[in-house]
C-alpha atoms as a PDB file:
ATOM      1  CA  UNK A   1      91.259 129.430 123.567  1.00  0.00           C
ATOM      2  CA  UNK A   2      89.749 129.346 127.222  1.00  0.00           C
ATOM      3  CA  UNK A   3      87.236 126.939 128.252  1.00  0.00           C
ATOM      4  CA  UNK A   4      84.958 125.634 131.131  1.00  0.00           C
ATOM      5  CA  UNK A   5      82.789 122.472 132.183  1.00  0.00           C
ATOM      6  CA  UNK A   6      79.602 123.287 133.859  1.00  0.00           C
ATOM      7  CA  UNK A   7      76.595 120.916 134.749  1.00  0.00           C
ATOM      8  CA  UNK A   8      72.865 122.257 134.337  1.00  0.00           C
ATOM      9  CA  UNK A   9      70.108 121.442 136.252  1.00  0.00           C
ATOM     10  CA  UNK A  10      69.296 118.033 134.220  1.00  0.00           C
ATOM     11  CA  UNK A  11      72.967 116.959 134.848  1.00  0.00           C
ATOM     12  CA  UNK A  12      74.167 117.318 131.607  1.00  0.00           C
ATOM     13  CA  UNK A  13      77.873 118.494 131.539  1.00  0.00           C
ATOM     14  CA  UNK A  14      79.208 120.702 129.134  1.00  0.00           C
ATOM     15  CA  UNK A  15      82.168 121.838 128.389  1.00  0.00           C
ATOM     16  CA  UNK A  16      81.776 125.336 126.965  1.00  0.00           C
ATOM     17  CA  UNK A  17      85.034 126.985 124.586  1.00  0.00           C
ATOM     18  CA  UNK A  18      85.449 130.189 123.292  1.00  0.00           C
ATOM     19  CA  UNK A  19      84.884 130.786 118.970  1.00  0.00           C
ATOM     20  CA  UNK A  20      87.989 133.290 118.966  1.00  0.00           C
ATOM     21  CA  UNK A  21      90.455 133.859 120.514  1.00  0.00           C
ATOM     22  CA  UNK A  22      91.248 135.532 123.042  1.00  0.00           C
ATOM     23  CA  UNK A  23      91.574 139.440 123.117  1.00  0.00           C
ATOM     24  CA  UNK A  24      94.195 141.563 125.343  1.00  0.00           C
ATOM     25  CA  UNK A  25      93.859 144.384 127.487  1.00  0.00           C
ATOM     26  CA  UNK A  26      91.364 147.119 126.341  1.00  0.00           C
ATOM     27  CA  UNK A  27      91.275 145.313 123.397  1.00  0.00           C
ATOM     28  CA  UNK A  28      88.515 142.539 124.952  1.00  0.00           C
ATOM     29  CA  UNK A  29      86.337 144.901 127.428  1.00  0.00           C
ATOM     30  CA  UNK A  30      82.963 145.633 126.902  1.00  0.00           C
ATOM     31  CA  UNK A  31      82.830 143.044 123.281  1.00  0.00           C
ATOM     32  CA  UNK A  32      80.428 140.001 123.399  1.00  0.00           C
ATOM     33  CA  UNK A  33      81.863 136.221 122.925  1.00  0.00           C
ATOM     34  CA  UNK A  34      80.487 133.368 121.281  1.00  0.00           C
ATOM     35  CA  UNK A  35      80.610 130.115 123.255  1.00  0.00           C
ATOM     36  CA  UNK A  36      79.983 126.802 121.440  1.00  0.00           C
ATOM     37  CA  UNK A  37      79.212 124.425 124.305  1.00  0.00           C
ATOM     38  CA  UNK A  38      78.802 120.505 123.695  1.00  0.00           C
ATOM     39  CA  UNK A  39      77.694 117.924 125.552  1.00  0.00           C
ATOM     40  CA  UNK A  40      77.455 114.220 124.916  1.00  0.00           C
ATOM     41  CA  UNK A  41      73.846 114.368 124.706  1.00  0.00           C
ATOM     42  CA  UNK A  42      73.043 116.626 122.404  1.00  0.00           C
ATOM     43  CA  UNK A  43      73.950 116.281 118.436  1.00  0.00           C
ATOM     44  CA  UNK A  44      74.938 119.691 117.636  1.00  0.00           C
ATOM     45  CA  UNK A  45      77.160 122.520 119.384  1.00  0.00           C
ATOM     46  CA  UNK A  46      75.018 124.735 121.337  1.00  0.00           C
ATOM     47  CA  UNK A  47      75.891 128.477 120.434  1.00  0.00           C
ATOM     48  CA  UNK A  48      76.106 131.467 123.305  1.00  0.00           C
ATOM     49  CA  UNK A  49      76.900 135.164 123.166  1.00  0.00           C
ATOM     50  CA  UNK A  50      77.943 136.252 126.489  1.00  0.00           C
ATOM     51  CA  UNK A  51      79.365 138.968 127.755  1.00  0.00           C
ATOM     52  CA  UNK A  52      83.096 139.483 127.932  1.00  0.00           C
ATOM     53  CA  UNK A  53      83.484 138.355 131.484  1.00  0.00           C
ATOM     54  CA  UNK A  54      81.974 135.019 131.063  1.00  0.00           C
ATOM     55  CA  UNK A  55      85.061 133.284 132.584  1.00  0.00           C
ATOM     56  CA  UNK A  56      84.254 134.645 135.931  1.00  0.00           C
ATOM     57  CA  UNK A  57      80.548 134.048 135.354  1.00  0.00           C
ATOM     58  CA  UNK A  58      79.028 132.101 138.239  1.00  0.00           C
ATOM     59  CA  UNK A  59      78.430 128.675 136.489  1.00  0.00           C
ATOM     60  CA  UNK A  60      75.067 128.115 137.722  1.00  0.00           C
ATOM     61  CA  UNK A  61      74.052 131.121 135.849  1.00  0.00           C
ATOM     62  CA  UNK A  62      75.757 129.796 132.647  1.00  0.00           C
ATOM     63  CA  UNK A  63      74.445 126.272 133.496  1.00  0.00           C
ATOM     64  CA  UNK A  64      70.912 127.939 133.035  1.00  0.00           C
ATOM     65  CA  UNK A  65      71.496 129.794 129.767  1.00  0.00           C
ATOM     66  CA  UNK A  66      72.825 126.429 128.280  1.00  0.00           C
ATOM     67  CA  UNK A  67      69.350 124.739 129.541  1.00  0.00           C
ATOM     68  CA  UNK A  68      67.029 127.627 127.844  1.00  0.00           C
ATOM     69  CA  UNK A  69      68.749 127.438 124.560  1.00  0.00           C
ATOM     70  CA  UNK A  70      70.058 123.860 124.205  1.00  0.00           C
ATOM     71  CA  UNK A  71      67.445 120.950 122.406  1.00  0.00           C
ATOM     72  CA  UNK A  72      65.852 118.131 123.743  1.00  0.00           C
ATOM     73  CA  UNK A  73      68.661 115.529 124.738  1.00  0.00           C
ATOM     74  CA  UNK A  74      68.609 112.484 122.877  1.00  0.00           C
ATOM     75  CA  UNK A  75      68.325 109.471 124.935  1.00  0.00           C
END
């Protein structure tokens, strides 16, 4: 299972992990992956599908799609 930490723009970090795992080779190109990211702030795992290359997605850009679908934080 691969993961990654990246802070949005409100400073929230998240650390974002992979729901399957991994696929080799040919096997993995071109097929969508869902993300659940957390973050202490938020009650519930935020879901993503991303493309297959969202390890070596810039992490502002992944910063920002956490931000448009994740709640409200909870103070």
């Amino acid at each position: 299972m691969t993961s990654r930490i990246v802070t949005d723009s409100a400073g929230r970090t998240w650390t974002c992990t992979s729901e399957a795992p991994a696929m080799a080779g040919s096997d993995a190109k071109g097929r969508d992956v869902v993300l659940s990211c957390v973050t202490p702030t938020v009650s519930a795992p935020v879901l993503l599908t991303v493309g297959w290359q969202w390890e070596s997605m810039a992490a502002p850009g992944l910063a920002r799609l956490l931000s448009q679908s994740s709640p409200v934080p909870r103070r």
